[in-house]
PDB file of N, CA and C in Angstrom:
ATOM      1  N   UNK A   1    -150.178 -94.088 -78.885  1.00  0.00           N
ATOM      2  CA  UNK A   1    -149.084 -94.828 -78.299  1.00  0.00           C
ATOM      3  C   UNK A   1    -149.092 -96.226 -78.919  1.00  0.00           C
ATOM      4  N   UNK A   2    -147.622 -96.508 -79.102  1.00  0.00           N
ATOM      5  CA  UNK A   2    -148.029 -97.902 -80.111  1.00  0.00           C
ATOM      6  C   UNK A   2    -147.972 -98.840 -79.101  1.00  0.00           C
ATOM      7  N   UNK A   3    -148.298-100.446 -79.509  1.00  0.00           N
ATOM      8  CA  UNK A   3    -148.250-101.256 -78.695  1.00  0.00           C
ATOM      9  C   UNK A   3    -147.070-101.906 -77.533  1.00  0.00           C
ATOM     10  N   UNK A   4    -145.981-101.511 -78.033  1.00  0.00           N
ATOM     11  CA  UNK A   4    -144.731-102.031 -77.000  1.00  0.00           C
ATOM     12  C   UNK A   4    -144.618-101.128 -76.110  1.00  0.00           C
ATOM     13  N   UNK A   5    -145.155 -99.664 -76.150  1.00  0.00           N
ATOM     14  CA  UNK A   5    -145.385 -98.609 -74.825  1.00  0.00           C
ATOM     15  C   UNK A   5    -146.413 -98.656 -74.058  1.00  0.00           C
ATOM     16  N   UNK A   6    -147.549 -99.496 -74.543  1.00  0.00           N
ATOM     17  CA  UNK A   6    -148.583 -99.940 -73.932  1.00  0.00           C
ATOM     18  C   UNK A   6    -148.464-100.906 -73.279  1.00  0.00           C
ATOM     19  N   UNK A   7    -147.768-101.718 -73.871  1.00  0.00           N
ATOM     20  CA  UNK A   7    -147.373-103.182 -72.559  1.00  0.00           C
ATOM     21  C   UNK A   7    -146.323-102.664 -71.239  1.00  0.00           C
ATOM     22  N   UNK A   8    -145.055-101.843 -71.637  1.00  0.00           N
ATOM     23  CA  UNK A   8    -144.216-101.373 -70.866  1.00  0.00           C
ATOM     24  C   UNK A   8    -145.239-100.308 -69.657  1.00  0.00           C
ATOM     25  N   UNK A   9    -146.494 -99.485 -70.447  1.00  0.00           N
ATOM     26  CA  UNK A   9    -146.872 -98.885 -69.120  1.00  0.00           C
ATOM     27  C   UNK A   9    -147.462 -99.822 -68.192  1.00  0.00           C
ATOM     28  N   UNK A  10    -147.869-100.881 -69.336  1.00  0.00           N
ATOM     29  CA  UNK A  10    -149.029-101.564 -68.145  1.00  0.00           C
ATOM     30  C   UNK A  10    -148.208-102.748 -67.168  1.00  0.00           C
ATOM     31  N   UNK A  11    -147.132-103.113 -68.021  1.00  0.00           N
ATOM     32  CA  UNK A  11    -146.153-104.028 -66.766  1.00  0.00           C
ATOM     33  C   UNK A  11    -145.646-102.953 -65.891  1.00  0.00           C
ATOM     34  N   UNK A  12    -145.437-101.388 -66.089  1.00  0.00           N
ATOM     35  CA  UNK A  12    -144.811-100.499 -64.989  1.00  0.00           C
ATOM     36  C   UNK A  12    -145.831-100.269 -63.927  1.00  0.00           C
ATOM     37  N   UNK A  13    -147.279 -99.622 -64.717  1.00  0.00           N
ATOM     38  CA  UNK A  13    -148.193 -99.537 -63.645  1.00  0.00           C
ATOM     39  C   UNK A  13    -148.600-100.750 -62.540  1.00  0.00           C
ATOM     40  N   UNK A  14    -148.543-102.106 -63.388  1.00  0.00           N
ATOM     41  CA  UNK A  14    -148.810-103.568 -61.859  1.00  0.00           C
ATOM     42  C   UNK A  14    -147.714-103.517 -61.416  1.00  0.00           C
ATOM     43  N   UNK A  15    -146.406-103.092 -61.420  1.00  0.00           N
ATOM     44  CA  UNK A  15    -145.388-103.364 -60.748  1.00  0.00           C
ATOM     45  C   UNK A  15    -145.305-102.990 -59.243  1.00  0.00           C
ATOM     46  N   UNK A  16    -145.011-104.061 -58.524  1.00  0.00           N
ATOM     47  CA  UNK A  16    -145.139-103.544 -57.004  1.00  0.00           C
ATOM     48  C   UNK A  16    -143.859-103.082 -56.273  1.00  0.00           C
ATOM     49  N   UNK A  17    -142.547-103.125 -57.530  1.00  0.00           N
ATOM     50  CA  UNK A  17    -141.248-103.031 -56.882  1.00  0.00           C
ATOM     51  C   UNK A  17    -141.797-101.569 -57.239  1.00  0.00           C
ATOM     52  N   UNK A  18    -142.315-100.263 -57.915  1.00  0.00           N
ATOM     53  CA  UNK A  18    -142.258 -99.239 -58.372  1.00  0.00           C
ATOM     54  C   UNK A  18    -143.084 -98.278 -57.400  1.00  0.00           C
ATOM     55  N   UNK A  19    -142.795 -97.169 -56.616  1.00  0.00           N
ATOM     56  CA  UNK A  19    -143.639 -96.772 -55.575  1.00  0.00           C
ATOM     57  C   UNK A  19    -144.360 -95.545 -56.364  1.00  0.00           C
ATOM     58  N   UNK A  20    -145.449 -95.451 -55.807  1.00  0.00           N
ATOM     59  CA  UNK A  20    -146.124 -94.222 -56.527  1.00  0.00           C
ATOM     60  C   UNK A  20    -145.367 -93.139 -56.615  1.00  0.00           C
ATOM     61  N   UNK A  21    -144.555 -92.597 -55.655  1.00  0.00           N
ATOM     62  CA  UNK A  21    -143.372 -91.715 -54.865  1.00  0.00           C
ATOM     63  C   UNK A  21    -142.220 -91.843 -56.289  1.00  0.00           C
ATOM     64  N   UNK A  22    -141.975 -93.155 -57.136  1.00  0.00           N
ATOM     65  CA  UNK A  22    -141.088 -93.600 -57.646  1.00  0.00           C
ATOM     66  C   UNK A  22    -141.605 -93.088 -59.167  1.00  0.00           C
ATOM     67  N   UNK A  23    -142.576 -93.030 -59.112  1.00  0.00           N
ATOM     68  CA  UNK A  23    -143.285 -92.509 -60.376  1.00  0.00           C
ATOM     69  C   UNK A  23    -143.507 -90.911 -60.430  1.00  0.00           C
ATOM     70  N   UNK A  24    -143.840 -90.151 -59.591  1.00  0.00           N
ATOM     71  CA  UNK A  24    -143.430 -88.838 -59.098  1.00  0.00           C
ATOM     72  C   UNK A  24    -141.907 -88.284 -59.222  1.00  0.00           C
ATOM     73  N   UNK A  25    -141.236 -89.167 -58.827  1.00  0.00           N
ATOM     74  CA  UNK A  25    -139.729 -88.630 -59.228  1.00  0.00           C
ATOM     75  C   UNK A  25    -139.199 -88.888 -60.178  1.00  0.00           C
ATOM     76  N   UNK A  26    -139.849 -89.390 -61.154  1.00  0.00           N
ATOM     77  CA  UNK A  26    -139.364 -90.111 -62.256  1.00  0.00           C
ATOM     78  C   UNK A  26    -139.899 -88.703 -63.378  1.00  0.00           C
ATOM     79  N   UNK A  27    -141.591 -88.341 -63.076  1.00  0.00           N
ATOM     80  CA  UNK A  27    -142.235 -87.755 -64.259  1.00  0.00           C
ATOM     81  C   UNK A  27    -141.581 -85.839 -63.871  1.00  0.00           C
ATOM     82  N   UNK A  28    -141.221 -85.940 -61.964  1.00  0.00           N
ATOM     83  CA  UNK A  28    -140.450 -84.003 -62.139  1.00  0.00           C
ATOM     84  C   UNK A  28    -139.284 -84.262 -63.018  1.00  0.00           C
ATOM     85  N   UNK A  29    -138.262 -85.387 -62.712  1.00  0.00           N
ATOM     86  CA  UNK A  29    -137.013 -84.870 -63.509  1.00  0.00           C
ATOM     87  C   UNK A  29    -136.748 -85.069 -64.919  1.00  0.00           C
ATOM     88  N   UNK A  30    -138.116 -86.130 -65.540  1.00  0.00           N
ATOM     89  CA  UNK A  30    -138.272 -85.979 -67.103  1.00  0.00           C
ATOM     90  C   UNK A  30    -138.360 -84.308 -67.254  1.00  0.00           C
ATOM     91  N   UNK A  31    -139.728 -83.935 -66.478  1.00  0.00           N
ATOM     92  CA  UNK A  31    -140.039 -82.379 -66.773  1.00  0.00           C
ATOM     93  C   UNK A  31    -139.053 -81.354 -66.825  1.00  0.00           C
ATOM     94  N   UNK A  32    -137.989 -81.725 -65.743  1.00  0.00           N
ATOM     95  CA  UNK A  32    -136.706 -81.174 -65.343  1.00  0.00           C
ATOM     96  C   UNK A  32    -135.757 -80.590 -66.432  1.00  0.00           C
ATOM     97  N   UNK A  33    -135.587 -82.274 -67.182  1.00  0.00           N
ATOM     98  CA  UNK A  33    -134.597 -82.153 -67.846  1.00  0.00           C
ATOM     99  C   UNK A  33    -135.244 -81.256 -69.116  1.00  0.00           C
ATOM    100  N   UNK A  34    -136.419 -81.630 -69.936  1.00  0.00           N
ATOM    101  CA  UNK A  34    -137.372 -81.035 -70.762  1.00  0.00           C
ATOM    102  C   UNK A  34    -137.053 -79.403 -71.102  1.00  0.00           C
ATOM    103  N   UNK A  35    -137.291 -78.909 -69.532  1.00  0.00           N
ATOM    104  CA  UNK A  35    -137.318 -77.674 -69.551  1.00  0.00           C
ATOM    105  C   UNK A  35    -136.030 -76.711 -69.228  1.00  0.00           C
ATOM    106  N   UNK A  36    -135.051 -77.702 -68.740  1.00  0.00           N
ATOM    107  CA  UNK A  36    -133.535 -77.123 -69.163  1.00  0.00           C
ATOM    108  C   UNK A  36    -133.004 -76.929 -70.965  1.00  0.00           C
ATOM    109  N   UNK A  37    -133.723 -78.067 -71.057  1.00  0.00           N
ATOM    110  CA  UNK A  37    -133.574 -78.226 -72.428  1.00  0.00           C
ATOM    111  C   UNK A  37    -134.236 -76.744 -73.698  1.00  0.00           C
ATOM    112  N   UNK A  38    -134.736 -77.114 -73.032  1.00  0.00           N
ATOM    113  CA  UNK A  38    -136.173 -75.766 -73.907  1.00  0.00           C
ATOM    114  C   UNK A  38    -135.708 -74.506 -73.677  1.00  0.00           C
ATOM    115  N   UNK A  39    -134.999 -73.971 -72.155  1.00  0.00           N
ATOM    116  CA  UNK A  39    -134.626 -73.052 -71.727  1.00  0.00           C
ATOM    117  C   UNK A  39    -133.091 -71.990 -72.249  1.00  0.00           C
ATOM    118  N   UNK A  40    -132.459 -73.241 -72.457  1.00  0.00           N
ATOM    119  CA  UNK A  40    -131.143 -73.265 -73.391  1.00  0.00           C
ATOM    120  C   UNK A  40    -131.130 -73.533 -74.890  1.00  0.00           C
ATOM    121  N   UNK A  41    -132.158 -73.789 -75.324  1.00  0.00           N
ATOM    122  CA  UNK A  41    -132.470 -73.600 -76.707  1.00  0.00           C
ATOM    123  C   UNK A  41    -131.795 -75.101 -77.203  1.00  0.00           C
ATOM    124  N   UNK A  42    -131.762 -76.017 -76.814  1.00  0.00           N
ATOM    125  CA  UNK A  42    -131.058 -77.385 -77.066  1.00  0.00           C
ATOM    126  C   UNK A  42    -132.126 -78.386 -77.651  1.00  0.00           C
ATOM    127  N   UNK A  43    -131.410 -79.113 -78.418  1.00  0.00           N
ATOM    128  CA  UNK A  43    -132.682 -80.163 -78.967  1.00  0.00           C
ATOM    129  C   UNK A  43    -133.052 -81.065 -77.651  1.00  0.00           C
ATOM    130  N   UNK A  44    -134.550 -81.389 -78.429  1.00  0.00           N
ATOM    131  CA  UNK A  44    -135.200 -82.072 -77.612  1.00  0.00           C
ATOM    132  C   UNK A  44    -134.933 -83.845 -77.766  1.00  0.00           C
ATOM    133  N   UNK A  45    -134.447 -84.403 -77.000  1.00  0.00           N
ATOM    134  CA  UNK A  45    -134.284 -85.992 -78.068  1.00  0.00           C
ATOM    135  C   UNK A  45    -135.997 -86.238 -77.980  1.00  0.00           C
ATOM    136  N   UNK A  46    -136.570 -87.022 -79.041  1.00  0.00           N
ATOM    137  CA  UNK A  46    -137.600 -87.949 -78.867  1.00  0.00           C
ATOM    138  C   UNK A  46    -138.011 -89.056 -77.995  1.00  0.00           C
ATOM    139  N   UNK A  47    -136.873 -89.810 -77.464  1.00  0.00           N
ATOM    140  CA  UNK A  47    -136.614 -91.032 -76.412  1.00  0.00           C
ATOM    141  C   UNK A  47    -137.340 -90.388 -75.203  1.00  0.00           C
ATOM    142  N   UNK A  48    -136.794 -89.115 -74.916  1.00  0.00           N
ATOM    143  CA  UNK A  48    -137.394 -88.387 -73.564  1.00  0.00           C
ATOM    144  C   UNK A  48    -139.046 -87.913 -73.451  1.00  0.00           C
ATOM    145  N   UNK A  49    -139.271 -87.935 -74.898  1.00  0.00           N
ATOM    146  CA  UNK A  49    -140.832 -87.526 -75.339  1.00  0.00           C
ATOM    147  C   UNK A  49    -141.436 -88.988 -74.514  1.00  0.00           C
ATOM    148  N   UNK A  50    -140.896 -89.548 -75.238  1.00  0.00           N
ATOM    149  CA  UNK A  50    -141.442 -91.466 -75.287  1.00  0.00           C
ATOM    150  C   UNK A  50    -141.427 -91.965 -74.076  1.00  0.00           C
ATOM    151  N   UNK A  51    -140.259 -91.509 -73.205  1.00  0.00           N
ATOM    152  CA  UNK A  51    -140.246 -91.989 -71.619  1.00  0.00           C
ATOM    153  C   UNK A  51    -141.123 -91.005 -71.233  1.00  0.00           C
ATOM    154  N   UNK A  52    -141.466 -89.820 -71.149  1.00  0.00           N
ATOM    155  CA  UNK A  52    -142.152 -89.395 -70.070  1.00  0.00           C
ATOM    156  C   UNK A  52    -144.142 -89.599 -70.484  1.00  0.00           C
ATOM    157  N   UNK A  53    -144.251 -90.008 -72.002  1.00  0.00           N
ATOM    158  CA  UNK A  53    -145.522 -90.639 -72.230  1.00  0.00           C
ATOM    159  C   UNK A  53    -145.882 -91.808 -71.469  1.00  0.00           C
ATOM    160  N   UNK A  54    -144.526 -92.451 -71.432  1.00  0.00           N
ATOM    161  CA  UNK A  54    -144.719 -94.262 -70.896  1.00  0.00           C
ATOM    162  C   UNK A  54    -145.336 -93.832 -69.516  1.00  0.00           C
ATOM    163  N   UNK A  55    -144.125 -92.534 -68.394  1.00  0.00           N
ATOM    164  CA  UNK A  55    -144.094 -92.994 -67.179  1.00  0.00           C
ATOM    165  C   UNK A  55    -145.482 -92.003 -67.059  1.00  0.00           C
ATOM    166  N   UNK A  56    -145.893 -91.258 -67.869  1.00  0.00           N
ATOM    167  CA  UNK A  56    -147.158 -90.798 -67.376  1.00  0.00           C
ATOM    168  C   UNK A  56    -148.268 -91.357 -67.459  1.00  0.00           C
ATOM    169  N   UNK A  57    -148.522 -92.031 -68.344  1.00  0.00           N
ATOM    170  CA  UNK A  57    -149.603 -93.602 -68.476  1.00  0.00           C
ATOM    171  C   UNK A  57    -149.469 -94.519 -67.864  1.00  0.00           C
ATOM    172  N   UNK A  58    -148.308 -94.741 -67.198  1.00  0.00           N
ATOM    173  CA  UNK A  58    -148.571 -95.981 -66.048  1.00  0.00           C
ATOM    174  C   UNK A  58    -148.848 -95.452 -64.586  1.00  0.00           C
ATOM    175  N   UNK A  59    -148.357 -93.982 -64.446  1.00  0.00           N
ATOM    176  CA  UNK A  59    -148.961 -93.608 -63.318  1.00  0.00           C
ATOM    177  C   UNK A  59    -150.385 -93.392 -63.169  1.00  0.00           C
ATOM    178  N   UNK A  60    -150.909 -92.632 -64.585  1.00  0.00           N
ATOM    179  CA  UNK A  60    -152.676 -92.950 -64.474  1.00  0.00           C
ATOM    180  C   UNK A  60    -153.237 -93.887 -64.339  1.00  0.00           C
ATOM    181  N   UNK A  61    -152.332 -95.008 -64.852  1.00  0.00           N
ATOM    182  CA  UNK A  61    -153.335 -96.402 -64.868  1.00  0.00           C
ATOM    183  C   UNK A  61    -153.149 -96.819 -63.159  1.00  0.00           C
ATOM    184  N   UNK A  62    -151.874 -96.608 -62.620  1.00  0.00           N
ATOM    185  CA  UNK A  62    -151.882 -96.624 -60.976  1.00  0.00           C
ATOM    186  C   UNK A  62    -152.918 -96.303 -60.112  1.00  0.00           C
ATOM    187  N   UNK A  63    -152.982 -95.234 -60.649  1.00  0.00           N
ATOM    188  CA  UNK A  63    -153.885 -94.104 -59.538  1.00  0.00           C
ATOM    189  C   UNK A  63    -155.701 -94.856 -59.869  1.00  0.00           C
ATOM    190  N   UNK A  64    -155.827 -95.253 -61.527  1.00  0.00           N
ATOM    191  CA  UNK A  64    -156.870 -95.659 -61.690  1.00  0.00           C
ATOM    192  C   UNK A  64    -157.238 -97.025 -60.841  1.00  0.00           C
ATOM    193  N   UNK A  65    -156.178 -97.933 -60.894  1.00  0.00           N
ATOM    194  CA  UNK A  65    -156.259 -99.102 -60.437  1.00  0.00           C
ATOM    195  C   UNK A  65    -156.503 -98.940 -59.109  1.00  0.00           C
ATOM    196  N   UNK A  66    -155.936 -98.065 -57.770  1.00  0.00           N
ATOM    197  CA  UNK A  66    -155.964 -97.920 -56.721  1.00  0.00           C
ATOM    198  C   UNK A  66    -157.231 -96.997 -56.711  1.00  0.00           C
ATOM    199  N   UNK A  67    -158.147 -96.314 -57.511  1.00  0.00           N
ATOM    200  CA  UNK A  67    -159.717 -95.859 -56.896  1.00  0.00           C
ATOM    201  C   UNK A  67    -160.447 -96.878 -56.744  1.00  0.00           C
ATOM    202  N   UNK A  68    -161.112 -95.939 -55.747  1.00  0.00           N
ATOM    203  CA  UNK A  68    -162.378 -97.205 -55.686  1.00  0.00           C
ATOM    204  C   UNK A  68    -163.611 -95.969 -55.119  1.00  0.00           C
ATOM    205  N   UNK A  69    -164.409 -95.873 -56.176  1.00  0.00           N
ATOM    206  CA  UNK A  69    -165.657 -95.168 -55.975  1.00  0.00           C
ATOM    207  C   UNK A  69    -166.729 -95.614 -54.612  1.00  0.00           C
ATOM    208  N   UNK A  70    -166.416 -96.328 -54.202  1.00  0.00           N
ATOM    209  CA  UNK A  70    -167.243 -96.753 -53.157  1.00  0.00           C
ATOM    210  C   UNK A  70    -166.356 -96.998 -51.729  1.00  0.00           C
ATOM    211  N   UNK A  71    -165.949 -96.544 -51.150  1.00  0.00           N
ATOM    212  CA  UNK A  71    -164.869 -96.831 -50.191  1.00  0.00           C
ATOM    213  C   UNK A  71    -164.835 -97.659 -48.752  1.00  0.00           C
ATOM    214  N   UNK A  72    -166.230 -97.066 -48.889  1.00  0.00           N
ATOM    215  CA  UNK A  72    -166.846 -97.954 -47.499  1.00  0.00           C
ATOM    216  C   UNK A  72    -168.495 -98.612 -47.440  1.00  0.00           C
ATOM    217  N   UNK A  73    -168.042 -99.425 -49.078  1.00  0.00           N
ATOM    218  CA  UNK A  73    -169.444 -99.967 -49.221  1.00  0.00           C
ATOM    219  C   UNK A  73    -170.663 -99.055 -49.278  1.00  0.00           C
ATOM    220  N   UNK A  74    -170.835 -97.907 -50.065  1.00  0.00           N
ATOM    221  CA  UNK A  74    -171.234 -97.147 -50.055  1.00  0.00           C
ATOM    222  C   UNK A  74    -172.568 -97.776 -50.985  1.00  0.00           C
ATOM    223  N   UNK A  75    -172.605 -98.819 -51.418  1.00  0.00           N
ATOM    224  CA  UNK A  75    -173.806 -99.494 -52.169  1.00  0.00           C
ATOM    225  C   UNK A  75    -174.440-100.340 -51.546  1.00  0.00           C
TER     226      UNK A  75
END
């Protein structure tokens, strides 16, 4: 991933206007559209490759940012 998709995931993943819920509906109807696409034998654009890389790397970095291996002071 080059660097301007790396900044865009990582300003999407701190974003607090963006709900985890918001990132979930974002990565079914990339998949959505993907597989209408695939299904009907239609080209694939690249842009849609590129958005659903972005919105799937900022949701990992979400989910990463919100663990916490120790939850209740477990050290």
């Amino acid at each position: 991933m080059n660097e301007e998709a790396k900044a865009l995931s990582d300003g999407l993943a701190h974003s607090h206007e963006i709900t985890d819920y918001d990132f979930w509906r974002a990565l079914k109807s990339i998949e959505d559209e993907l597989y209408w696409l695939e299904r009907n034998r239609r080209p694939i654009p690249i842009d849609l490759i590129y958005v659903r890389a972005i919105v799937r790397t900022a949701r990992q970095k979400r989910l990463f940012i919100a663990y916490d291996p120790a939850p209740f002071d477990a050290f």
